[in-house]
Protein backbone atom coordinates (compact mmCIF):
# COMPACT_ATOMS: atom_id res chain seq x y z
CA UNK A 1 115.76 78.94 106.29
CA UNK A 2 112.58 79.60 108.54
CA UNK A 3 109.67 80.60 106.34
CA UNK A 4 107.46 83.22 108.68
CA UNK A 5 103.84 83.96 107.51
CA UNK A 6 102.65 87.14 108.97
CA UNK A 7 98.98 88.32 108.50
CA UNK A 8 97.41 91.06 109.38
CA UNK A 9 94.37 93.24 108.68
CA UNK A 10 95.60 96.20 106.54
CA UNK A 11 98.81 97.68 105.40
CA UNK A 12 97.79 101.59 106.07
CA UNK A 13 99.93 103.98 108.51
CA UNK A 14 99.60 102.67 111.57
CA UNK A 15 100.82 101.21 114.90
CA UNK A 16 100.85 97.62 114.40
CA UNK A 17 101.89 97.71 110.27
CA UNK A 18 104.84 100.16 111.32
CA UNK A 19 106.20 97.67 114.27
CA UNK A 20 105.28 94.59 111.71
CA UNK A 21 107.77 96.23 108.92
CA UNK A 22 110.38 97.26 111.20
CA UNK A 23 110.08 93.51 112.57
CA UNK A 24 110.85 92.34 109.38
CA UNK A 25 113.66 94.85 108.62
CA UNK A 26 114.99 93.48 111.77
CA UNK A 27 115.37 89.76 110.96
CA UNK A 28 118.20 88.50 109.87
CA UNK A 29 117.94 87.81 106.20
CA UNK A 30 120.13 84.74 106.18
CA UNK A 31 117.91 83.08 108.23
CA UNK A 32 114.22 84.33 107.95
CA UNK A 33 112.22 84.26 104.90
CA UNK A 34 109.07 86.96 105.44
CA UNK A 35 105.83 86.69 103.77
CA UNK A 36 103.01 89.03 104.49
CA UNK A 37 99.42 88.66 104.10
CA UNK A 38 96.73 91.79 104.73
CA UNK A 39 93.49 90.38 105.10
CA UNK A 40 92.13 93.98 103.26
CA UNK A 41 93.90 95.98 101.17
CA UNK A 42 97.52 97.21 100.44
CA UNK A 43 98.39 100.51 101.60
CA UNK A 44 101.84 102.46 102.03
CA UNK A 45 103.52 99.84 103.97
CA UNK A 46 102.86 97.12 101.87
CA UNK A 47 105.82 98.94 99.83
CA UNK A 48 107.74 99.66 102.43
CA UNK A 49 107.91 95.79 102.80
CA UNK A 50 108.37 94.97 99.04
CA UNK A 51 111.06 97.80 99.13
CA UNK A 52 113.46 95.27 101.30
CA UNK A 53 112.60 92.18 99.04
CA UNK A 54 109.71 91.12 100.62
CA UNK A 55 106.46 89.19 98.86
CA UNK A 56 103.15 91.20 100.09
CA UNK A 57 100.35 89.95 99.18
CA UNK A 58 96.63 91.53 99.65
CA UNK A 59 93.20 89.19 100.21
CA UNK A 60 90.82 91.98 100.10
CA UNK A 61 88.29 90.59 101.99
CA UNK A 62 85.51 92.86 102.94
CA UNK A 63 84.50 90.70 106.47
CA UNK A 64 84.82 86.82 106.98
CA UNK A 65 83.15 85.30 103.81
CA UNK A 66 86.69 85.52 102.23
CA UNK A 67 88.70 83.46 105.10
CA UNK A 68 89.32 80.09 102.51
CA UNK A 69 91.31 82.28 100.53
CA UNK A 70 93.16 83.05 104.01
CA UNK A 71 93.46 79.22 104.60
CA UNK A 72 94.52 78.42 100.70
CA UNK A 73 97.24 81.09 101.42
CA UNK A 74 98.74 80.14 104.50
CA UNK A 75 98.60 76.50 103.03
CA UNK A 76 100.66 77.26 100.15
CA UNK A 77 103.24 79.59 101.56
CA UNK A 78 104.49 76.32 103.78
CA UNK A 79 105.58 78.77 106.45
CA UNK A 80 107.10 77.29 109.79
């Protein structure tokens, strides 16, 4: 199983969250385990994602005094 660590900024309608969750509906199940990270907040794609099983999590950082929890998070997911 590959463990895949995606992070991204929000999770609100838009371009890049709707390509990231239809990514992830894409990928075969058997062989991908999906973890996403927003950087902000959740938002209606975040359920979207937790819909098909996977673990969202939200940071809610308001600008870049928040990034150790970003590095504390990617550490303990072990992704690949």
């Amino acid at each position: 199983m590959i463990r895949v660590l995606h992070i991204i900024t929000g999770l609100s309608v838009g371009g890049a969250e709707t390509m990231l969750a239809k990514l992830i509906g894409a990928m075969n199940k058997d062989h991908f385990e999906n973890e996403v990270v927003s950087l902000t907040d959740f938002g209606p794609i975040a359920e979207r994602m937790r819909d098909t099983g996977v673990n969202v999590s939200a940071l809610h950082i308001p600008r870049l005094a928040g990034i150790s929890g970003l590095v504390g998070k990617i550490r303990s997911t072990r992704a690949d």
